[in-house]
Protein backbone atom coordinates (compact mmCIF):
# COMPACT_ATOMS: atom_id res chain seq x y z
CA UNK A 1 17.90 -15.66 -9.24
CA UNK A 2 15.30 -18.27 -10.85
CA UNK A 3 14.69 -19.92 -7.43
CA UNK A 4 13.81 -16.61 -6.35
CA UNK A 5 11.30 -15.52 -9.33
CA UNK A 6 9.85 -18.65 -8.80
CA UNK A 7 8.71 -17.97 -4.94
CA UNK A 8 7.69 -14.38 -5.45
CA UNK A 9 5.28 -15.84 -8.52
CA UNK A 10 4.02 -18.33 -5.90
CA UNK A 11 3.48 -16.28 -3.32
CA UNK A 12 1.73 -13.80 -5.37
CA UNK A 13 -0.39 -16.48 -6.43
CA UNK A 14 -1.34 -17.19 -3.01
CA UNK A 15 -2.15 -13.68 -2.23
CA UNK A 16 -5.99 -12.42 -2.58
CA UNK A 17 -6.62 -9.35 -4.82
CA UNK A 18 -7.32 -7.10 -1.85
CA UNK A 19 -3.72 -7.93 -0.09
CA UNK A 20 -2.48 -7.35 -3.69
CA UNK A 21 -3.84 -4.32 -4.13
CA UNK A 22 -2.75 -2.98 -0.85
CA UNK A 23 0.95 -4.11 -1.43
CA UNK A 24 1.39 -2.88 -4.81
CA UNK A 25 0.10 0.80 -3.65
CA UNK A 26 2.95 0.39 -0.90
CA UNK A 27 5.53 -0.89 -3.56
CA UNK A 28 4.78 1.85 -5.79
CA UNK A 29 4.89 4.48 -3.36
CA UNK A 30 8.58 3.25 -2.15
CA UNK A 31 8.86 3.06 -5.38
CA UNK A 32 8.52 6.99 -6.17
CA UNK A 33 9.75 7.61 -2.91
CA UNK A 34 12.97 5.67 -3.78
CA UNK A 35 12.96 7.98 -7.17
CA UNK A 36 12.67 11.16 -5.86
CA UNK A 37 15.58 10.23 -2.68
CA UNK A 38 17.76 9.81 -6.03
CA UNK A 39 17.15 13.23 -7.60
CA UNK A 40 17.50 14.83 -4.26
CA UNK A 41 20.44 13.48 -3.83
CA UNK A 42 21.97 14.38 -7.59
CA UNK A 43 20.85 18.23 -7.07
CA UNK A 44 22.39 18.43 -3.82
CA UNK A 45 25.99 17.48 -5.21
CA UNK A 46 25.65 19.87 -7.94
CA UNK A 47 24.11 22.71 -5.66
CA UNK A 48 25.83 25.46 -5.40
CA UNK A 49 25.21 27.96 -2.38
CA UNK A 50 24.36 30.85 -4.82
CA UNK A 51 21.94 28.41 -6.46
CA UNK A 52 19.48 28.94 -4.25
CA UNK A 53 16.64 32.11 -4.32
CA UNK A 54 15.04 34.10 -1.98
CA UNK A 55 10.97 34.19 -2.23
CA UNK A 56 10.71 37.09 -3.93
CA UNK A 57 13.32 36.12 -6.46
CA UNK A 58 12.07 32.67 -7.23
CA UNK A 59 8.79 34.73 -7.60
CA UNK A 60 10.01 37.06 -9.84
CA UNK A 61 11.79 34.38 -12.15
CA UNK A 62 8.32 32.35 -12.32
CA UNK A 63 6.56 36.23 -13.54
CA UNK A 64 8.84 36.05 -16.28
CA UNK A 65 8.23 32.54 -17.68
């Protein structure tokens, strides 16, 4: 795992602040992407079928809060 930290910190160090830039906005967004995969996921196995609302329900619940 060390030999590995220490090549990512090199090759960050050879990296200019534009490429940087541009792969940390990628990162991140895999990043959140990678998040919100993971709560799909845990609401679809706890989902039951008469969990879900039609429009007009879902827009009468939001009236009330």
């Amino acid at each position: 795992m060390n030999l590995l930290r220490i090549r990512i910190h090199h090759l960050i160090e050879q990296l200019g602040d534009e490429e940087l830039q541009s792969i940390w906005e990628a990162t991140h967004a895999l990043h959140c992407d990678y998040y919100m995969l993971n709560a799909i996921q845990q609401v679809k196995q706890s989902q039951q079928p008469w969990d879900i609302l039609t429009h007009e329900e879902a827009m009468r619940m939001l009236m009330f809060f």
